[in-house]
Protein backbone atom coordinates (compact mmCIF):
# COMPACT_ATOMS: atom_id res chain seq x y z
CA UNK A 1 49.89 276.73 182.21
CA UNK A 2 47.14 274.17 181.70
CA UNK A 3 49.58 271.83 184.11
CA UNK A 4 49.17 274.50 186.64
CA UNK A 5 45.57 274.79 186.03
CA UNK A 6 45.02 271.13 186.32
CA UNK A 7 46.94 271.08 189.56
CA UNK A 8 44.61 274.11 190.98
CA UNK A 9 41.57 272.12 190.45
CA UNK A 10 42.92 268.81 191.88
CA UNK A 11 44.27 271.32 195.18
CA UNK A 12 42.06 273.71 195.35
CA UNK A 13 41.98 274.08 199.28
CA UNK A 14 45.91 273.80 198.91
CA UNK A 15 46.34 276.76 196.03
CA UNK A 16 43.94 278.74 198.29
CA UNK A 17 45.89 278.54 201.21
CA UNK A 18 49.02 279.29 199.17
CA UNK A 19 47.56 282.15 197.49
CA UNK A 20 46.25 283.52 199.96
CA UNK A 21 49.10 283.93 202.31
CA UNK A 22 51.06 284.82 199.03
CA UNK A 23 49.12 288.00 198.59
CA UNK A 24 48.19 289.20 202.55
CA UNK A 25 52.06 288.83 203.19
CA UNK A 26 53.82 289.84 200.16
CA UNK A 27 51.78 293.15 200.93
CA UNK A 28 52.24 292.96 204.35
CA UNK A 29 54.95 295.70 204.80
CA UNK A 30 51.92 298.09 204.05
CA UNK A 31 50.63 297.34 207.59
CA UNK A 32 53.61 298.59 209.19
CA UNK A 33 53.30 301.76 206.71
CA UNK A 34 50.09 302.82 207.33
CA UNK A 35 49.86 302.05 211.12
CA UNK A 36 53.65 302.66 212.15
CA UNK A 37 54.39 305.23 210.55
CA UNK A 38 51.12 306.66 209.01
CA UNK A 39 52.18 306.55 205.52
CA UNK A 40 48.37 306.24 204.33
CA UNK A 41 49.13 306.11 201.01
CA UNK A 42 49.89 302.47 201.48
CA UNK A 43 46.23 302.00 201.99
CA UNK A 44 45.02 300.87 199.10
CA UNK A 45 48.13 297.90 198.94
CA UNK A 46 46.35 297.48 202.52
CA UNK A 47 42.79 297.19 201.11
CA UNK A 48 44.02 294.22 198.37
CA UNK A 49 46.12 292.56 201.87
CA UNK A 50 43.54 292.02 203.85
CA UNK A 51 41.44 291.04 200.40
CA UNK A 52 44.05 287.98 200.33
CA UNK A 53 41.49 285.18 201.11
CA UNK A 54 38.52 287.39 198.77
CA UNK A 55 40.92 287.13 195.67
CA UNK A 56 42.18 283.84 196.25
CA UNK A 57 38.65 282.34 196.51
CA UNK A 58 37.81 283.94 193.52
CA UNK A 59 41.23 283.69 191.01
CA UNK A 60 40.77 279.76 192.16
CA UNK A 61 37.36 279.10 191.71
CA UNK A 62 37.48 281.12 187.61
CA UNK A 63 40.88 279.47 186.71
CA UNK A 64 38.63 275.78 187.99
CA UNK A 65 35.35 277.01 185.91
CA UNK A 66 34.45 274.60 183.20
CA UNK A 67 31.31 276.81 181.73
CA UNK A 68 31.17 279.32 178.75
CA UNK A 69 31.04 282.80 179.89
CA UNK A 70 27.28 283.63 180.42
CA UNK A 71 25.59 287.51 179.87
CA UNK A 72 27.50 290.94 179.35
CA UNK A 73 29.80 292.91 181.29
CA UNK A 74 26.89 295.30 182.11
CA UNK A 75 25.71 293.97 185.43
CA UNK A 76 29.44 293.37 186.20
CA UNK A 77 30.04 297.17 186.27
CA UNK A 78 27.32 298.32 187.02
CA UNK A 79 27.72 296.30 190.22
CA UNK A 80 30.68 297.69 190.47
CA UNK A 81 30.08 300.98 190.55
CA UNK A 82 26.64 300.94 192.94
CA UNK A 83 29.69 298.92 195.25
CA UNK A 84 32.45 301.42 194.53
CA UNK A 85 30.38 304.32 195.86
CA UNK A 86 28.74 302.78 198.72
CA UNK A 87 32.11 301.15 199.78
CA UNK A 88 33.68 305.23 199.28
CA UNK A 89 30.91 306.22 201.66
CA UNK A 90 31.42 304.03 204.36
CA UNK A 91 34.83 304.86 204.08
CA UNK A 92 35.32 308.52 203.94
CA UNK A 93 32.34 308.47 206.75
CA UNK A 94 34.85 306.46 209.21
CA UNK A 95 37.93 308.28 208.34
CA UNK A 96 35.85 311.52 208.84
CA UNK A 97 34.36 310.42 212.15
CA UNK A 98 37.48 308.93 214.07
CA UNK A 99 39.41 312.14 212.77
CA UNK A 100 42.18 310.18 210.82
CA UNK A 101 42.39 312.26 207.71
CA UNK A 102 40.28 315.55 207.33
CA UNK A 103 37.30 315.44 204.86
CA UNK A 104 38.56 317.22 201.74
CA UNK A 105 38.57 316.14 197.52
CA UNK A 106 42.27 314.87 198.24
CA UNK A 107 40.52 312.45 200.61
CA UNK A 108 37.67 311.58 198.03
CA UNK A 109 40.16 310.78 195.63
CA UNK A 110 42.35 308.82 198.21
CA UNK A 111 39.10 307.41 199.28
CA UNK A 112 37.69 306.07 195.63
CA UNK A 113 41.25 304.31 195.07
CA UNK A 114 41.75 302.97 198.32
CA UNK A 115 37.85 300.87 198.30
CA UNK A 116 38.34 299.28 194.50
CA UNK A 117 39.50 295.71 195.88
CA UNK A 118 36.48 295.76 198.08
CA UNK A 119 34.54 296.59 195.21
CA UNK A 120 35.56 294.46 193.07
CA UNK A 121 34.93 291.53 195.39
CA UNK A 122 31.21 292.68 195.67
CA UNK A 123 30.82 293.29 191.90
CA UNK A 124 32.39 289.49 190.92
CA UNK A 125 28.84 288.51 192.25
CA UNK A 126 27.55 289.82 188.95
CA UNK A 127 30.11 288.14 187.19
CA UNK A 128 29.60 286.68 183.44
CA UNK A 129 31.97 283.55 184.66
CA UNK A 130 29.17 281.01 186.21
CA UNK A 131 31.28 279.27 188.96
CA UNK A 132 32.52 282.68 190.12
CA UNK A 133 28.91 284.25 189.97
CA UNK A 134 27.81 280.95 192.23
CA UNK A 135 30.16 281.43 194.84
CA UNK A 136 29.70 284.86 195.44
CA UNK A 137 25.94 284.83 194.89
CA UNK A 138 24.91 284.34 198.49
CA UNK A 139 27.27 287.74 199.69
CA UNK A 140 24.97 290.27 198.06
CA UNK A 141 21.27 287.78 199.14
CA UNK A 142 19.80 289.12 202.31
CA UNK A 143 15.93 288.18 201.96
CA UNK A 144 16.57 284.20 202.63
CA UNK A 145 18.84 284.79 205.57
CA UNK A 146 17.92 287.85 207.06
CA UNK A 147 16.71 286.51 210.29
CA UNK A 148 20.26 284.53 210.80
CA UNK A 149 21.75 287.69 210.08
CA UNK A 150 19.81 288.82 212.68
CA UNK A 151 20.93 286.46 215.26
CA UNK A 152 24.67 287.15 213.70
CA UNK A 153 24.19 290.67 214.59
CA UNK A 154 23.68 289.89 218.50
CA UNK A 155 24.97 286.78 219.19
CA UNK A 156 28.36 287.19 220.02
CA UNK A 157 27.94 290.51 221.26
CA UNK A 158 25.00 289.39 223.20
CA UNK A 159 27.56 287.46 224.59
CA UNK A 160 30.06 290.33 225.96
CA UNK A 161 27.33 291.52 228.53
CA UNK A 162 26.31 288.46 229.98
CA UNK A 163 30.12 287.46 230.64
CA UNK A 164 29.43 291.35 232.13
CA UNK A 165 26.44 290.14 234.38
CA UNK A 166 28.20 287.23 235.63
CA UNK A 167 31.48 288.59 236.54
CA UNK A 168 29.57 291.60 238.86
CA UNK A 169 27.76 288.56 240.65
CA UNK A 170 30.89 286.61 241.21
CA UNK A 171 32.37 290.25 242.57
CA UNK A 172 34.87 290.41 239.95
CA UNK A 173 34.18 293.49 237.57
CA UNK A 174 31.44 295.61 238.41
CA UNK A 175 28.94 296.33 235.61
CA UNK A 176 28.92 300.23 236.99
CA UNK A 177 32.71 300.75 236.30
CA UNK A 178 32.01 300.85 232.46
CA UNK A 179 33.19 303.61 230.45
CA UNK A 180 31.77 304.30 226.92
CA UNK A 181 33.53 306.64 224.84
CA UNK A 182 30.50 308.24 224.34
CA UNK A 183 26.58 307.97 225.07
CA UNK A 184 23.35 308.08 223.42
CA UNK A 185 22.70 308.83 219.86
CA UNK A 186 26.29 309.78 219.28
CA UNK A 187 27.75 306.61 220.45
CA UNK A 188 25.08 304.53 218.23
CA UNK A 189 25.72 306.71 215.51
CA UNK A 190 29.72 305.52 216.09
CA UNK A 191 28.39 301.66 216.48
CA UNK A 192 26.73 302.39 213.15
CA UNK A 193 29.37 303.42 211.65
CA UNK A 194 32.56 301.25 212.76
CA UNK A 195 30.35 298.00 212.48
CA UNK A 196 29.86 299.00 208.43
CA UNK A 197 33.39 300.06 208.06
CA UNK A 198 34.01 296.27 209.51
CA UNK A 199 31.35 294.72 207.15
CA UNK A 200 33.41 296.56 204.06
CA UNK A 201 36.74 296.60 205.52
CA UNK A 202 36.75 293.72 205.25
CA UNK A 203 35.07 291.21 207.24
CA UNK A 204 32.81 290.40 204.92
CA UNK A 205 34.49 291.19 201.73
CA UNK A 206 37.53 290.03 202.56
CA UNK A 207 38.03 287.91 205.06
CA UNK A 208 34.49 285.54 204.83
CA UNK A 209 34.51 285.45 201.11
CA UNK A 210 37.38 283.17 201.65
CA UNK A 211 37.64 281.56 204.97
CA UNK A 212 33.89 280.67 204.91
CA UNK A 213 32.62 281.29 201.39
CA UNK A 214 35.62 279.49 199.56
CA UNK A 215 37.72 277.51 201.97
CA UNK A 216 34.66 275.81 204.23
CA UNK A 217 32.29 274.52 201.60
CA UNK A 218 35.02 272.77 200.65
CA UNK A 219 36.73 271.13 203.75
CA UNK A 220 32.54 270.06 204.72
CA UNK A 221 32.92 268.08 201.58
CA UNK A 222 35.72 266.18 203.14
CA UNK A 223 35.33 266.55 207.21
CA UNK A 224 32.67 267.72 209.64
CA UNK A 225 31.89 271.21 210.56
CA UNK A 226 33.70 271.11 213.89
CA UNK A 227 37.45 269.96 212.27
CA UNK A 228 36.33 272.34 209.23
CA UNK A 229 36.42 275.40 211.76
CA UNK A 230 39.87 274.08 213.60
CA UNK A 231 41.39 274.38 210.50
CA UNK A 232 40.27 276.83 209.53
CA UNK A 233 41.22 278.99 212.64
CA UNK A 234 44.53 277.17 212.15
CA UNK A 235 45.60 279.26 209.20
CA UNK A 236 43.15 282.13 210.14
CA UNK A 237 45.26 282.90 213.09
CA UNK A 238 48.77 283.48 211.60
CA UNK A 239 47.07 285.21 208.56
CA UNK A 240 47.01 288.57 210.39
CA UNK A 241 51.13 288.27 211.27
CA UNK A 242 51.46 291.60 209.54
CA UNK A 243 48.58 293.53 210.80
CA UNK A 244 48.83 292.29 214.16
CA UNK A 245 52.75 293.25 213.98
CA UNK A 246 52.04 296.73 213.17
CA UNK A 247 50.01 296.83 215.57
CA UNK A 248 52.49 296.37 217.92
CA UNK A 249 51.46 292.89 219.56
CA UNK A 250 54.60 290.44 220.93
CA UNK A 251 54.11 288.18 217.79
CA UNK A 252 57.61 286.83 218.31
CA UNK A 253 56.69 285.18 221.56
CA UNK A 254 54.68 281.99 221.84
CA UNK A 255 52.78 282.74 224.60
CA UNK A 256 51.09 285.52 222.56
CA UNK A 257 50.22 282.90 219.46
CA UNK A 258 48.95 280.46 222.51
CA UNK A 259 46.43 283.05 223.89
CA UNK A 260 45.58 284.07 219.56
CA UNK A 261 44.64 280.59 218.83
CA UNK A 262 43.15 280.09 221.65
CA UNK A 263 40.80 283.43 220.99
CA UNK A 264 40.06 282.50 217.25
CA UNK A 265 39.01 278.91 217.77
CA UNK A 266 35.62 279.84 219.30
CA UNK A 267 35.03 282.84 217.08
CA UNK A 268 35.65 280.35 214.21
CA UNK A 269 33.09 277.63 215.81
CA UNK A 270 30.28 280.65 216.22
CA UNK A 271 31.00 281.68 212.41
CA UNK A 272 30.85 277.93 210.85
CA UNK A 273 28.28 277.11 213.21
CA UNK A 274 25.71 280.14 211.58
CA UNK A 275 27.32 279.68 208.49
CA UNK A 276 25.95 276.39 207.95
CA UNK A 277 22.55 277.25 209.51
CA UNK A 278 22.41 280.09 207.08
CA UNK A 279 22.76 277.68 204.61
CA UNK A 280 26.47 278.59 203.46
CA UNK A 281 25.72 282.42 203.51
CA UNK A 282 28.66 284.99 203.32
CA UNK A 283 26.98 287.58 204.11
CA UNK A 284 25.57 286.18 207.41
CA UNK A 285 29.53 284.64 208.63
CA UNK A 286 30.91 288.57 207.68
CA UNK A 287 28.27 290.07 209.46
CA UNK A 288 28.73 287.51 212.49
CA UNK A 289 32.56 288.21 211.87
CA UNK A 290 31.93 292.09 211.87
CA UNK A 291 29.42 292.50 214.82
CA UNK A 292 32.65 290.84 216.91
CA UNK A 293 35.18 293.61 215.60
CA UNK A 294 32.78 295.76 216.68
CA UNK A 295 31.60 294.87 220.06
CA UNK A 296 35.40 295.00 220.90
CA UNK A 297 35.82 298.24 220.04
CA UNK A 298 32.88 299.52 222.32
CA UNK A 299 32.70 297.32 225.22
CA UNK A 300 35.09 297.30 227.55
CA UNK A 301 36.54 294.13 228.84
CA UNK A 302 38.56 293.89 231.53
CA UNK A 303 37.60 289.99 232.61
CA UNK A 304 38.53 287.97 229.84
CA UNK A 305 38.33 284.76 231.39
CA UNK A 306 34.82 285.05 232.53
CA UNK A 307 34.12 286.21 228.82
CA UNK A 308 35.87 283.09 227.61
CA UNK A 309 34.17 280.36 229.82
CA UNK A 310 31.10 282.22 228.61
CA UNK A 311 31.94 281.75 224.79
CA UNK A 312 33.36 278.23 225.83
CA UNK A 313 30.10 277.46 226.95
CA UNK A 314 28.02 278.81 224.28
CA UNK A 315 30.33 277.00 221.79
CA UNK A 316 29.70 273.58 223.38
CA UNK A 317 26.14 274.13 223.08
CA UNK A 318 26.11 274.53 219.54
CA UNK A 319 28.44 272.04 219.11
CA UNK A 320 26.12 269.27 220.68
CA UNK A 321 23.05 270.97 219.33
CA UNK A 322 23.91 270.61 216.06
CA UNK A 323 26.52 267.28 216.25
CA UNK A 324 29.26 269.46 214.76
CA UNK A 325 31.43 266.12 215.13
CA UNK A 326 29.49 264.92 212.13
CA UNK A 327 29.68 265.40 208.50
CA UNK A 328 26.66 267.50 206.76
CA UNK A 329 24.99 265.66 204.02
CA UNK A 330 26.43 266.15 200.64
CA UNK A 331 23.33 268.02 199.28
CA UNK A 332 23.63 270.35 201.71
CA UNK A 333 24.49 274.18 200.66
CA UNK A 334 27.37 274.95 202.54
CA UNK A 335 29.05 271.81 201.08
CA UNK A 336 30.91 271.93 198.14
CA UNK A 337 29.88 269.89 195.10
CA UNK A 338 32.69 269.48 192.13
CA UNK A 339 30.71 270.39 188.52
């Protein structure tokens, strides 16, 4: 065991990877369950899937820690359970809402069991083990960051209409021919509601704790943030095989992975790129990460290339703004430092 351990901390981007796609895919038959053929009891093996790169990030970085155990398990639960209910809310609010499974105490229950990887994540910020505690400390901080998270909130959504406005001028997709599935105070009340369900499950919480929490601070200890976010899109890509499977997408073809990597290389530029100017926050890449998820859902997009010139574009600006071609200063906080 200690041989194993010993290998973790010399490879820690390497066991993270491993891990990783070791947990997302060995659960990745639940997918197919759930969305295939709506077996939703396979929801909670769904919820610790997509909590793959979450867990890794944090089974690496306590099996690595070199530092006595520090306070009680107190805060740890009690995190726990303020994160347990909250994450149950959101929840049982967006099952209620988009009519998947009727509001009823089989549906609490189904609902407290399926959010306990997501609260667990949360809660391992309040963690007695130091390194962990560290790591995750900047997912539950708003007051530093809350103006990036701000800018997170709109910028890639911000995005979607512009591409909008410049396709109708070019005569391509007029702005008028939108649909909405709904209007007013009911479709903000929707917005609301799917971008926390995205924040939860699990862009934040399971996704960014370990793509951009875990797995960048340590590649900008080696490389500069613009290789840092190629690779990283480079294994975020084929991550969601199983999801994107049950969802019924032609993953078998490789014109479909061509136009994937292709669509997650900017998103992972625009996500490093406020990461770092957050100062390594994880709360700021999964809200980024979630406002995206969301402004899919709602807009509808029927030019994509306009909307990718217009994110290629954007990209390339930050890129030369901030020289994303060179390496951030060690002392920097979104750069990993070995104890």
């Amino acid at each position: 065991m200690s041989s194993l351990t010993d290998w973790i901390r010399r490879n820690q981007l390497a066991a993270f990877f491993i891990l990783t796609f070791s947990i997302t895919w060995g659960l990745g038959f639940s997918y197919g369950g759930v969305l295939l053929r709506g077996q939703f009891l396979l929801f909670p093996l769904v919820a610790i899937a997509t909590c793959g790169p979450a867990l890794a990030g944090i089974i690496i970085t306590a099996l690595t820690n070199t530092e006595p155990k520090q306070g009680t398990n107190r805060a740890f639960w009690s995190a726990f359970f303020v994160a347990w209910v909250l994450s149950a809310l959101v929840f049982l609010t967006h099952i209620t809402l988009l009519n998947i499974i009727p509001f009823s105490l089989e549906a609490v229950g189904f609902g407290l069991v399926s959010v306990m990887p997501v609260a667990f994540v949360i809660s391992m910020a309040c963690s007695r083990i130091p390194a962990v505690k560290r790591y995750l400390s900047s997912l539950i901080r708003l007051r530093e960051v809350w103006g990036w998270a701000l800018v997170g909130l709109v910028l890639i959504p911000g995005l979607v209409p512009l591409s909008l406005v410049i396709s109708s001028l070019l005569g391509r997709q007029s702005i008028s021919d939108l649909r909405f599935p709904e209007s007013d105070l009911t479709l903000i009340g929707l917005v609301a509601v799917r971008f926390l369900y995205q924040l939860f499950f699990f862009n934040a919480t399971g996704e960014e704790v370990g793509w951009r929490g875990f797995a960048l601070p340590r590649l900008q200890a080696r490389t500069s943030p613009l290789i840092a976010a190629l690779i990283i899109a480079l294994f975020w890509a084929p991550w969601h095989f199983f999801l994107w499977q049950a969802e019924g997408s032609p993953v078998l073809t490789w014109q479909y992975w061509l136009e994937r990597y292709v669509g997650t290389i900017l998103p992972s530029v625009f996500i490093v790129w406020i990461c770092n100017r957050a100062q390594g926050s994880i709360l700021v890449a999964g809200i980024t990460h979630a406002a995206v998820n969301t402004a899919e859902a709602f807009i509808p997009i029927e030019d994509g290339q306009i909307l990718y010139l217009t994110c290629l574009v954007a990209a390339l600006v930050m890129i030369l703004a901030d020289r994303m071609w060179k390496k951030l200063p060690p002392e920097h906080p979104a750069v990993y430092r070995p104890p």
